[in-house]
PDB file of N, CA and C in Angstrom:
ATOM      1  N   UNK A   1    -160.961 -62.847  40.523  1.00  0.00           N
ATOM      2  CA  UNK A   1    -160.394 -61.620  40.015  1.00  0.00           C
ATOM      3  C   UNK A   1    -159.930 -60.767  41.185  1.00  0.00           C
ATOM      4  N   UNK A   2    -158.633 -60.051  40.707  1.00  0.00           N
ATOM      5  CA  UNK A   2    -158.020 -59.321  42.091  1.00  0.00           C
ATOM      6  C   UNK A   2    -158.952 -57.890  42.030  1.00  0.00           C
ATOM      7  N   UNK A   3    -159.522 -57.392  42.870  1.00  0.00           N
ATOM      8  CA  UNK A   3    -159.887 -55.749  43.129  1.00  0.00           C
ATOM      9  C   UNK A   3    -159.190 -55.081  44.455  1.00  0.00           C
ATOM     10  N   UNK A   4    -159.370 -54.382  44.304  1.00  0.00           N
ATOM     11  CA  UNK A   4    -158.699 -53.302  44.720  1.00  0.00           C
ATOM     12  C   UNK A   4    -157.280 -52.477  44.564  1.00  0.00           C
ATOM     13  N   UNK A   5    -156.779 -52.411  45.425  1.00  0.00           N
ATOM     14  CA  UNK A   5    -154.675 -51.516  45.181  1.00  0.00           C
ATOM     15  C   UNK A   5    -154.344 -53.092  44.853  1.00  0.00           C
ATOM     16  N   UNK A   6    -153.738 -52.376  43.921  1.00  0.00           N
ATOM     17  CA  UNK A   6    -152.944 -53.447  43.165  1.00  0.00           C
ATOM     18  C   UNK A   6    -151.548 -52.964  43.482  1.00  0.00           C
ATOM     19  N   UNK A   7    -151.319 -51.685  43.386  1.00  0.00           N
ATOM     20  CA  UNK A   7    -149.713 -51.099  43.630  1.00  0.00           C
ATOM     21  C   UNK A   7    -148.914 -50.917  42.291  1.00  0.00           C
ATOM     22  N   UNK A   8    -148.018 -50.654  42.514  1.00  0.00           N
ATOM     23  CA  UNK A   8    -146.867 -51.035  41.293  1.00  0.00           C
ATOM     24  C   UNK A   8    -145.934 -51.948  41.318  1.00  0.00           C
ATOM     25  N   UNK A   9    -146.722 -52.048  40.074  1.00  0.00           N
ATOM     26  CA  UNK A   9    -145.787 -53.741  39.619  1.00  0.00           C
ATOM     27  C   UNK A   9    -145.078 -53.768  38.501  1.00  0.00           C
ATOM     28  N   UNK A  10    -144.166 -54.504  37.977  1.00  0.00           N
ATOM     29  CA  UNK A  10    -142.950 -54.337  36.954  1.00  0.00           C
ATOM     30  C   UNK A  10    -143.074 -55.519  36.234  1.00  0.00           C
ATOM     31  N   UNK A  11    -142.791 -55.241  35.079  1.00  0.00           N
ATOM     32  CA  UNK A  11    -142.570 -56.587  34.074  1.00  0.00           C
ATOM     33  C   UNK A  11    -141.230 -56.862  33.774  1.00  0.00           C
ATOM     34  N   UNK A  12    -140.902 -58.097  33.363  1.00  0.00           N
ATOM     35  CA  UNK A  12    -139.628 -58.727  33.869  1.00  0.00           C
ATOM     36  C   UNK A  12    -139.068 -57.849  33.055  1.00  0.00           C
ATOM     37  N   UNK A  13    -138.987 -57.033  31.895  1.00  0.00           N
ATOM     38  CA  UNK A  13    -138.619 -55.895  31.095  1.00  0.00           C
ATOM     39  C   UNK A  13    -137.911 -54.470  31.601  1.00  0.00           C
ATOM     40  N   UNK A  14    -138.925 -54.364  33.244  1.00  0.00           N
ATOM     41  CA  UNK A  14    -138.883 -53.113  33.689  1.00  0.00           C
ATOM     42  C   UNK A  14    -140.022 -52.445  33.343  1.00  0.00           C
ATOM     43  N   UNK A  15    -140.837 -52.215  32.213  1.00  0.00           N
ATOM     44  CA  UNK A  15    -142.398 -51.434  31.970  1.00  0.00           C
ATOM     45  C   UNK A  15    -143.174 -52.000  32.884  1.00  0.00           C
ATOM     46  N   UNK A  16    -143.661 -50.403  33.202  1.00  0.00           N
ATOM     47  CA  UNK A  16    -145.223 -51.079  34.599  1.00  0.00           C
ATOM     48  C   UNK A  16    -146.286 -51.635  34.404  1.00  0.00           C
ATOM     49  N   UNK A  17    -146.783 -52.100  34.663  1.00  0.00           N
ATOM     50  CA  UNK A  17    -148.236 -52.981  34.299  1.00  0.00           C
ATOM     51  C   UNK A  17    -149.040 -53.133  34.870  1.00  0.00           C
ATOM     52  N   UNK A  18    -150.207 -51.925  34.343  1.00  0.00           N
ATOM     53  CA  UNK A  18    -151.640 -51.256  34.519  1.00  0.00           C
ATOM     54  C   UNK A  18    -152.955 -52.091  34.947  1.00  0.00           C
ATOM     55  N   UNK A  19    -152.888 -53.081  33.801  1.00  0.00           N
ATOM     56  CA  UNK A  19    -153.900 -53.921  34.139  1.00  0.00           C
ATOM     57  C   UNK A  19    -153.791 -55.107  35.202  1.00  0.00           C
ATOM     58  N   UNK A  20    -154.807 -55.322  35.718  1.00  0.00           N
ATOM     59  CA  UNK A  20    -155.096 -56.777  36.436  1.00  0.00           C
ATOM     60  C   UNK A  20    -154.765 -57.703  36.331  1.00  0.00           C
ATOM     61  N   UNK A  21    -154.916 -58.081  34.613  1.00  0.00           N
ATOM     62  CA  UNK A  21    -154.939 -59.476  34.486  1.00  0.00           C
ATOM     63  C   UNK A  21    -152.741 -59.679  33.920  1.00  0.00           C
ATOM     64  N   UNK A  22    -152.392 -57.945  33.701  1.00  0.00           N
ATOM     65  CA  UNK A  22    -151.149 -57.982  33.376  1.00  0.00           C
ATOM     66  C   UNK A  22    -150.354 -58.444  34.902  1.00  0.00           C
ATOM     67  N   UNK A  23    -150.818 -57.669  35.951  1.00  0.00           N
ATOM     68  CA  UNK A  23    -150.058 -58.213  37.051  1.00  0.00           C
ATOM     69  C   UNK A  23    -150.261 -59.730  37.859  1.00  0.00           C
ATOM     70  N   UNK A  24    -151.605 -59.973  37.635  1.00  0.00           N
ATOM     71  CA  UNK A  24    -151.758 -61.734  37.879  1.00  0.00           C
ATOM     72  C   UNK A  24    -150.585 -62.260  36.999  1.00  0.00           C
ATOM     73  N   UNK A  25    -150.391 -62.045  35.871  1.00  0.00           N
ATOM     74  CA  UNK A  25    -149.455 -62.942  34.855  1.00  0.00           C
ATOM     75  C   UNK A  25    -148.096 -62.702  35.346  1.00  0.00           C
ATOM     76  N   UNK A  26    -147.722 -61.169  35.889  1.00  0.00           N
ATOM     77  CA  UNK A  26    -146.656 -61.280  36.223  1.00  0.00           C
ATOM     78  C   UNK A  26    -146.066 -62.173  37.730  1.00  0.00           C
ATOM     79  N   UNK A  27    -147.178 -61.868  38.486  1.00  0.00           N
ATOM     80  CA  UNK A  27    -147.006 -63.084  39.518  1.00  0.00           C
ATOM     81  C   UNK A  27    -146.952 -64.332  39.244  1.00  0.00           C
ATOM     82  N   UNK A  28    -147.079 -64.774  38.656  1.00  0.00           N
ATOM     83  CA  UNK A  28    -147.478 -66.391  37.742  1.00  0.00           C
ATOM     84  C   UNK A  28    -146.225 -66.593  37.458  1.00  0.00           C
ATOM     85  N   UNK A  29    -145.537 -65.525  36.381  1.00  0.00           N
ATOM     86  CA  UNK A  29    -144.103 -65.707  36.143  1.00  0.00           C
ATOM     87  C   UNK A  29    -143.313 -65.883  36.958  1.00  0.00           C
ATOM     88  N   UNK A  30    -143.514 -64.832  38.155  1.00  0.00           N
ATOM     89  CA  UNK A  30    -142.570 -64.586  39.155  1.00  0.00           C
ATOM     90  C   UNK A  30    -141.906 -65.929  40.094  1.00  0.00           C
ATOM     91  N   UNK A  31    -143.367 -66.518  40.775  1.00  0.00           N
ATOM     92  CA  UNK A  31    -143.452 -67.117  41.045  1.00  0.00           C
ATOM     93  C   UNK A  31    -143.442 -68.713  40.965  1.00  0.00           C
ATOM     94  N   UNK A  32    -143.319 -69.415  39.905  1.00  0.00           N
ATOM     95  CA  UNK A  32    -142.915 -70.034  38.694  1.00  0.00           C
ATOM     96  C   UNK A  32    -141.882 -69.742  38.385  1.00  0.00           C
ATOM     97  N   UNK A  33    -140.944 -68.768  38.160  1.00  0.00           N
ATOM     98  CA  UNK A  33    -139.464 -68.964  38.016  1.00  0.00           C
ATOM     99  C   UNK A  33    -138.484 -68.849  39.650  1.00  0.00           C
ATOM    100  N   UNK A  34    -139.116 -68.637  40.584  1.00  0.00           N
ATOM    101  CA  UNK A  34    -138.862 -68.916  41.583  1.00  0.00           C
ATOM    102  C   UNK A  34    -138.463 -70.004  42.275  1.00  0.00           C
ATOM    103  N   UNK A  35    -139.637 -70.790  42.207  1.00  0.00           N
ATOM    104  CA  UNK A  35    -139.953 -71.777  43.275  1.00  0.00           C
ATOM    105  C   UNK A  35    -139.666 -73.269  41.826  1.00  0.00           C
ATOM    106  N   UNK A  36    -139.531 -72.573  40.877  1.00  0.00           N
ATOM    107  CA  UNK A  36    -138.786 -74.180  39.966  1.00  0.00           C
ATOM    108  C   UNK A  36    -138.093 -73.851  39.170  1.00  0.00           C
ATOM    109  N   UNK A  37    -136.748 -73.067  39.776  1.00  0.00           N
ATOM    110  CA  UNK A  37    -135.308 -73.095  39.855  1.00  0.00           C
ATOM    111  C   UNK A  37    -134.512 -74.643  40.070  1.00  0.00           C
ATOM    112  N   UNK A  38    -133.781 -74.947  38.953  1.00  0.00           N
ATOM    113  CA  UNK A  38    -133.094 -75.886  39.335  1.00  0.00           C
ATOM    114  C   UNK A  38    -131.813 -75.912  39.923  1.00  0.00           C
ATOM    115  N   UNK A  39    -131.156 -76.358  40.880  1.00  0.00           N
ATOM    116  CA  UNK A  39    -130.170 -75.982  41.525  1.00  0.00           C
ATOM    117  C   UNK A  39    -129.463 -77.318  41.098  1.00  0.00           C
ATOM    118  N   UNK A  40    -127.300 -77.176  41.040  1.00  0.00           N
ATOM    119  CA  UNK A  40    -126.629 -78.417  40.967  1.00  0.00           C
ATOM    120  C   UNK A  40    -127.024 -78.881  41.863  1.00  0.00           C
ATOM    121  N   UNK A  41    -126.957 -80.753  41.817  1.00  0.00           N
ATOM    122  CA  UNK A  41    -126.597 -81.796  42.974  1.00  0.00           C
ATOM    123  C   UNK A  41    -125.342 -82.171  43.158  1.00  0.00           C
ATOM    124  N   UNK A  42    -124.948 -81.385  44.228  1.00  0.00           N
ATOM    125  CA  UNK A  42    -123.510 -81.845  44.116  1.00  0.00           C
ATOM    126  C   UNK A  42    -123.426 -83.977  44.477  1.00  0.00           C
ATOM    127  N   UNK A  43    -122.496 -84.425  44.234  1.00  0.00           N
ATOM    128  CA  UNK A  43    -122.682 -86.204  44.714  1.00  0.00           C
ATOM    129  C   UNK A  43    -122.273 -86.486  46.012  1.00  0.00           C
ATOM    130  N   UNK A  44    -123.034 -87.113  46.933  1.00  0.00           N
ATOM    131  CA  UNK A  44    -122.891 -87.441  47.799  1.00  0.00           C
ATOM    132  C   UNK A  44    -121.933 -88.221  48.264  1.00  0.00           C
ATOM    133  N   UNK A  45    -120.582 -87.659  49.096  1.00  0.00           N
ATOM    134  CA  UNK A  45    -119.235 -88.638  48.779  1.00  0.00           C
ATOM    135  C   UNK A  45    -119.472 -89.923  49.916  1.00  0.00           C
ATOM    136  N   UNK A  46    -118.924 -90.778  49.101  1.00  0.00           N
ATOM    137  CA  UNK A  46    -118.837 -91.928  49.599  1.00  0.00           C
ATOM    138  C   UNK A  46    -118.364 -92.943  50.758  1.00  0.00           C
ATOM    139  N   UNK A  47    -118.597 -92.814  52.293  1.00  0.00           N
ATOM    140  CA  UNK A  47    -117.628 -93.041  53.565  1.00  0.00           C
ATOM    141  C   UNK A  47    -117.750 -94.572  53.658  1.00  0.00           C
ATOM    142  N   UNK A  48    -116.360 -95.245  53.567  1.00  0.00           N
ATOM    143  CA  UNK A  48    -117.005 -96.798  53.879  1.00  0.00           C
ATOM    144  C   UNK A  48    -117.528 -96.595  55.192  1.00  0.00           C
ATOM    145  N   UNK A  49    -118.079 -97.981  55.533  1.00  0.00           N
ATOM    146  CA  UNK A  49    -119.001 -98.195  56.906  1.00  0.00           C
ATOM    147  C   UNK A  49    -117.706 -98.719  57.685  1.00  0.00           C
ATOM    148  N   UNK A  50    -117.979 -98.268  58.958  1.00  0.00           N
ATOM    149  CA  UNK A  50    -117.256 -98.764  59.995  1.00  0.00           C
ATOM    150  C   UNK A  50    -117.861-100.129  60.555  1.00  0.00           C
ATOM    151  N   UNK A  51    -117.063-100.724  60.776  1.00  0.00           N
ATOM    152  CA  UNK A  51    -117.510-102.063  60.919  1.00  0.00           C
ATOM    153  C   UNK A  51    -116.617-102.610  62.419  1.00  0.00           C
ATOM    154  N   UNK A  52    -117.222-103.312  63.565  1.00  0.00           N
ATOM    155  CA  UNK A  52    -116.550-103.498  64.778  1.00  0.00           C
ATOM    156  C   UNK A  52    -117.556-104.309  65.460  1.00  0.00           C
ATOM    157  N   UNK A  53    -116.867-104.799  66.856  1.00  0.00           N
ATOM    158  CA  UNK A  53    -117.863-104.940  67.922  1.00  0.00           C
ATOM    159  C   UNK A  53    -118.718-103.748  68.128  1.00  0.00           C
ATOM    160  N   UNK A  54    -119.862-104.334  68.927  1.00  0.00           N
ATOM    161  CA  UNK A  54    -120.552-102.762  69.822  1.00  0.00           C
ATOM    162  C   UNK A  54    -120.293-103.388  70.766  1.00  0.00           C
ATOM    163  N   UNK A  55    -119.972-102.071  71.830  1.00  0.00           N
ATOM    164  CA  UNK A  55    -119.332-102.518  73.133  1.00  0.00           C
ATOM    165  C   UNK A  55    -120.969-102.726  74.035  1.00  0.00           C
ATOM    166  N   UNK A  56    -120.649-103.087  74.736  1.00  0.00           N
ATOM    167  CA  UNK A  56    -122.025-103.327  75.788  1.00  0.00           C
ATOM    168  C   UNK A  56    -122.080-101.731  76.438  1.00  0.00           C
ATOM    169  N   UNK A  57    -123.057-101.209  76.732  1.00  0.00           N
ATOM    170  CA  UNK A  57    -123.108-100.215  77.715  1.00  0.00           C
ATOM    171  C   UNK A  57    -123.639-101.214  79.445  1.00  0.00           C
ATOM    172  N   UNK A  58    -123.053-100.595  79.864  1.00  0.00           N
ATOM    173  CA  UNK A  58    -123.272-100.761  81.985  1.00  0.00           C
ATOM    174  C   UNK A  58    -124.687 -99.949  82.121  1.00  0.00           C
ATOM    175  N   UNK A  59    -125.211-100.484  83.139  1.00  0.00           N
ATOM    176  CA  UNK A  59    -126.147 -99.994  83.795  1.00  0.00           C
ATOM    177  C   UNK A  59    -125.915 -98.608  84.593  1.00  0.00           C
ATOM    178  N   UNK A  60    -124.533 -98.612  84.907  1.00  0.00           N
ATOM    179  CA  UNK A  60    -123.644 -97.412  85.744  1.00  0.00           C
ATOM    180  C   UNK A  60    -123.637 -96.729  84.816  1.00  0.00           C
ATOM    181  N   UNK A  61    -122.686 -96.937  84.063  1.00  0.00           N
ATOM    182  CA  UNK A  61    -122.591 -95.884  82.661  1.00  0.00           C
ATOM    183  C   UNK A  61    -124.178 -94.560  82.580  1.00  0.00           C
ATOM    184  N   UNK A  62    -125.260 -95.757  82.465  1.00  0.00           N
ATOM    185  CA  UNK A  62    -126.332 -94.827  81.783  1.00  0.00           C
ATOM    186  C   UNK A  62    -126.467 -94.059  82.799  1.00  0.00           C
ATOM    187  N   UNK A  63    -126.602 -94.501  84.325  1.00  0.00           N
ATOM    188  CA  UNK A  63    -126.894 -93.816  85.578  1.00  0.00           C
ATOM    189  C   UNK A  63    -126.466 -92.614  85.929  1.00  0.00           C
ATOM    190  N   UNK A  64    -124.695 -92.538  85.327  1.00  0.00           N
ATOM    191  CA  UNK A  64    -124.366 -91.728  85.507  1.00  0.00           C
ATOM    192  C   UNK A  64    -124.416 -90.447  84.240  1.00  0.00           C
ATOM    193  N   UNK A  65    -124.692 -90.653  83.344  1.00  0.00           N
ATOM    194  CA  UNK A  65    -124.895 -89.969  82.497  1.00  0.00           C
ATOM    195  C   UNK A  65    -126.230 -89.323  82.470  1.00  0.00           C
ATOM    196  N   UNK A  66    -127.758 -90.019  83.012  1.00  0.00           N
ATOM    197  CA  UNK A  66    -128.496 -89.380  83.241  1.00  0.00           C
ATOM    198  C   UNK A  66    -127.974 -88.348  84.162  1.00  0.00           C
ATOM    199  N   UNK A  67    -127.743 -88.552  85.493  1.00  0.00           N
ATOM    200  CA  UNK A  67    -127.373 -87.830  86.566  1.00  0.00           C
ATOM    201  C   UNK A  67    -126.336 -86.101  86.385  1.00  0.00           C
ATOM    202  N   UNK A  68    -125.594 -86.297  85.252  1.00  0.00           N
ATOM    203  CA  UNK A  68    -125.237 -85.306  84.979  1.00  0.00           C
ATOM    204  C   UNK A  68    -125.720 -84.821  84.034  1.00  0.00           C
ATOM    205  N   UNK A  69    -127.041 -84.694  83.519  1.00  0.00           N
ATOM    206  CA  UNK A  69    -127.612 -84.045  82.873  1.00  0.00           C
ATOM    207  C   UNK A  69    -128.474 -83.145  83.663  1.00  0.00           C
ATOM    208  N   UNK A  70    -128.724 -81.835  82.843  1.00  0.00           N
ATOM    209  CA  UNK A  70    -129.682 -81.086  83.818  1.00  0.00           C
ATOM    210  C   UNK A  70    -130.728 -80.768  83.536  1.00  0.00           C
ATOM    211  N   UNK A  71    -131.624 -80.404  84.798  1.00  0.00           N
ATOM    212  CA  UNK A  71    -133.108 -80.444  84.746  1.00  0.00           C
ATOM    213  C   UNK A  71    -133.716 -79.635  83.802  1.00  0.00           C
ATOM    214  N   UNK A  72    -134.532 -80.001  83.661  1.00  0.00           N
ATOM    215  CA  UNK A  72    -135.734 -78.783  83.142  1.00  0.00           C
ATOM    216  C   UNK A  72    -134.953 -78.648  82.111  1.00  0.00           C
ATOM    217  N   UNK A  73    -134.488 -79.124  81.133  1.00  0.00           N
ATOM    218  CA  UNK A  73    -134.376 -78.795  79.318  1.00  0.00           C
ATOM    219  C   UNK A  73    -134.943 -80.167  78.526  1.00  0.00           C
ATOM    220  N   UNK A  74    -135.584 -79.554  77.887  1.00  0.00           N
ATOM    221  CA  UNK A  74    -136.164 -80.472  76.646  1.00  0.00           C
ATOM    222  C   UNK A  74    -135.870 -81.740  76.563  1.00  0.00           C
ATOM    223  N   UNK A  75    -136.859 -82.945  75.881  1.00  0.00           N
ATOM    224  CA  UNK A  75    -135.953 -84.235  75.980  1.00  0.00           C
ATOM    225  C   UNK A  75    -135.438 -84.325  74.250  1.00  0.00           C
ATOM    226  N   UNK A  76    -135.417 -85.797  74.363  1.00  0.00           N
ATOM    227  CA  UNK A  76    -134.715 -86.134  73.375  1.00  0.00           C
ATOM    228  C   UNK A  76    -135.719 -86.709  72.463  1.00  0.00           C
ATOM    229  N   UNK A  77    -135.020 -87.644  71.684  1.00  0.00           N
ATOM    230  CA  UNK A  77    -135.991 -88.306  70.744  1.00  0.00           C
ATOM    231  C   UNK A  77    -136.738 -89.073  71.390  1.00  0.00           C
ATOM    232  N   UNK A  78    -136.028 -89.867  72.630  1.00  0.00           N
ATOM    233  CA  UNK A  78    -137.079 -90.945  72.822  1.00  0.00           C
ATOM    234  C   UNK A  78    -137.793 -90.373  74.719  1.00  0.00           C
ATOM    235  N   UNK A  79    -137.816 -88.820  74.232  1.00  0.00           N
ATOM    236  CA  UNK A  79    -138.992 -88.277  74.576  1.00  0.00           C
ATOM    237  C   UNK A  79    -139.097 -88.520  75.938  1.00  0.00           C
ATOM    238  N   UNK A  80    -138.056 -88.668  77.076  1.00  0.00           N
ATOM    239  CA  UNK A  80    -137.743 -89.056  78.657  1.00  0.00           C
ATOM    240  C   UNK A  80    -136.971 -87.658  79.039  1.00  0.00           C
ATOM    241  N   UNK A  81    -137.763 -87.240  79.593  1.00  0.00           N
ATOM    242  CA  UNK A  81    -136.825 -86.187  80.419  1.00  0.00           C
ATOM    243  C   UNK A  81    -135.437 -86.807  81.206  1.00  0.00           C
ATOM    244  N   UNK A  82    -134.548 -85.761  81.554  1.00  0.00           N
ATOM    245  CA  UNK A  82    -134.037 -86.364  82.697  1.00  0.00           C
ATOM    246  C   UNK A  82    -134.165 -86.716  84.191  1.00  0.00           C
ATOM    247  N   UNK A  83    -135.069 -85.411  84.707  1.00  0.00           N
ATOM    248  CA  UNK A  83    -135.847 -85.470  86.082  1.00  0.00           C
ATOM    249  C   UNK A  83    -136.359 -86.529  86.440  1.00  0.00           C
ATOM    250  N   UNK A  84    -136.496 -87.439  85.539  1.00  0.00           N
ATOM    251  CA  UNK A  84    -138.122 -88.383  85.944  1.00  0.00           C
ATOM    252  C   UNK A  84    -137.043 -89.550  86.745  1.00  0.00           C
TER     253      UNK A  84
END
């Protein structure tokens, strides 16, 4: 059971509501028409797949691409700084 300031609270009407167990219910509502709102799905449009060789990457390639990256910011997914 809630005690204490309760405050003022409103019924979905607009009339205030005195009791305890009136403003638990109105939170119940509130909250409940809130959080299970149904929203459209719009459809997910459709991209064919690209389809090709994968080119090889060089050992140079990566070297140099580490190298122009700069220090001291965050890594990536697979969690390697660049410094190291």
């Amino acid at each position: 059971m809630v005690t204490g300031h309760l405050g003022i609270n409103k019924a979905a009407n607009g009339n205030i509501l005195r009791g305890p167990n009136d403003v638990m219910e109105r939170w119940r509502q509130y909250f409940e028409q809130t959080f299970n709102e149904e929203f459209p799905h719009l459809p997910i449009p459709f991209v064919k797949s690209v389809q090709g060789p994968v080119l090889p990457v060089a050992p140079a390639e990566v070297s140099e691409a580490v190298r122009k990256m700069k220090p001291n910011k965050a890594t990536g997914p697979d969690d390697i700084p660049a410094d190291v």
